[in-house]
Protein backbone atom coordinates (compact mmCIF):
# COMPACT_ATOMS: atom_id res chain seq x y z
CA UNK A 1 91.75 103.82 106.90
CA UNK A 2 95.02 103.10 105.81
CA UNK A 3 96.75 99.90 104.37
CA UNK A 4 100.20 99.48 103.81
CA UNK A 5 101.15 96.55 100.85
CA UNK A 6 104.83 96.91 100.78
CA UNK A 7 104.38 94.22 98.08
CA UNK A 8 102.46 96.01 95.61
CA UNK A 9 105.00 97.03 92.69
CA UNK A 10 103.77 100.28 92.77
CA UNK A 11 104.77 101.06 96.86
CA UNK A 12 107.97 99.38 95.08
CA UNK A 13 108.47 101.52 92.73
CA UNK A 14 108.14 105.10 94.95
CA UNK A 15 110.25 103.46 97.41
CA UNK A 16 112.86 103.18 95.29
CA UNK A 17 112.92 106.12 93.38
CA UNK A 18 112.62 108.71 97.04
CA UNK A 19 115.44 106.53 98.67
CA UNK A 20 117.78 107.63 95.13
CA UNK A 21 116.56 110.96 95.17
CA UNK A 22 117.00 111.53 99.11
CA UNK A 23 119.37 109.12 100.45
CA UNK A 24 119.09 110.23 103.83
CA UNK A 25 115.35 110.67 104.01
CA UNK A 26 112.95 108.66 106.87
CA UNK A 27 110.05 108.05 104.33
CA UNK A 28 106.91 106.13 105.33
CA UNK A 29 104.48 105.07 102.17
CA UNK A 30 101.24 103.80 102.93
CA UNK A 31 98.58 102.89 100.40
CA UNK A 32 95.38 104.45 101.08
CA UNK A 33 92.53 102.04 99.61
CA UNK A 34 94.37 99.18 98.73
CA UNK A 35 94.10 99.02 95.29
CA UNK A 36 97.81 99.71 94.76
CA UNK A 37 97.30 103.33 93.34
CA UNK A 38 96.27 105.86 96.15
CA UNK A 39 99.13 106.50 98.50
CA UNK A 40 100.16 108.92 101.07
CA UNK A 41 103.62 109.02 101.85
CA UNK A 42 105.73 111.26 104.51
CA UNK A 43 109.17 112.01 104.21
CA UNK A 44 111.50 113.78 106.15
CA UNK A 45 115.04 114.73 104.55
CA UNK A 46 117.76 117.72 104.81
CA UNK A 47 117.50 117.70 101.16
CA UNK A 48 114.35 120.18 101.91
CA UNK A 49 116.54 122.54 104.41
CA UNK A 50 115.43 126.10 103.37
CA UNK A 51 112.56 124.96 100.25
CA UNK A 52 109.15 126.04 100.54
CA UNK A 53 106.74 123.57 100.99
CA UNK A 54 105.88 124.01 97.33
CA UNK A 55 109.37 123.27 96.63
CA UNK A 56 109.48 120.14 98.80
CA UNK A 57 106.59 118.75 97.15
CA UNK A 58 107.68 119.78 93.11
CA UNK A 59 111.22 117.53 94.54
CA UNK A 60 109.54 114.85 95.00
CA UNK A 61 106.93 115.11 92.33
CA UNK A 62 110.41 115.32 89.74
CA UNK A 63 111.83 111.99 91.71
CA UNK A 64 108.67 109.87 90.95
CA UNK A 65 108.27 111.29 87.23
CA UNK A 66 105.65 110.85 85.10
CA UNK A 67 103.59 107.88 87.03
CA UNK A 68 102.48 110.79 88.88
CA UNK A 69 98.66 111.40 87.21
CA UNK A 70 98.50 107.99 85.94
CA UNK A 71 100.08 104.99 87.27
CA UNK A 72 99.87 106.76 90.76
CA UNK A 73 96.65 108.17 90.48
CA UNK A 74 96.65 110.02 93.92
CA UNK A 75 99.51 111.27 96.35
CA UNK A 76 99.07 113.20 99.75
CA UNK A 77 102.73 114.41 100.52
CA UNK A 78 103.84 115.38 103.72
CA UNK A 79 107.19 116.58 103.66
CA UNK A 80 109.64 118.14 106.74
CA UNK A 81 113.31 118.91 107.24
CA UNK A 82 114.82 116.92 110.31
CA UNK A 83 114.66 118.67 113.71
């Protein structure tokens, strides 16, 4: 099951910072459990054109800092260049 809050300041705040760091992404965040700190989140941008998957996920590791591990206590990435 997954529940999307787009309220929680948290869905905010990773929102915010992969729109800056990929302008011309199509991201989707949902939160997992509802308690504002598991989320999953897909995103598709050109800024991943010819990065390893690796790669793709360290970019968007480095947009969303150091909430990562703590504030954000779990993140399942799923990341893609655009067709």
């Amino acid at each position: 099951m997954s529940i999307s809050i787009a309220s929680s300041p948290m869905y905010g705040f990773i929102e915010q910072k992969l729109n800056q760091a990929f302008p011309d992404s199509q991201i989707d965040i949902r939160d997992t459990t509802g308690g504002g700190d598991h989320f999953a989140v897909e995103i598709e941008s050109s800024a991943f054109e010819g990065k390893s998957r690796i790669e793709q996920h360290r970019m968007v590791y480095d947009a969303l800092g150091e909430r990562v591990g703590h504030e954000i206590h779990a993140l399942a990435l799923r990341t893609k260049c655009p067709s």
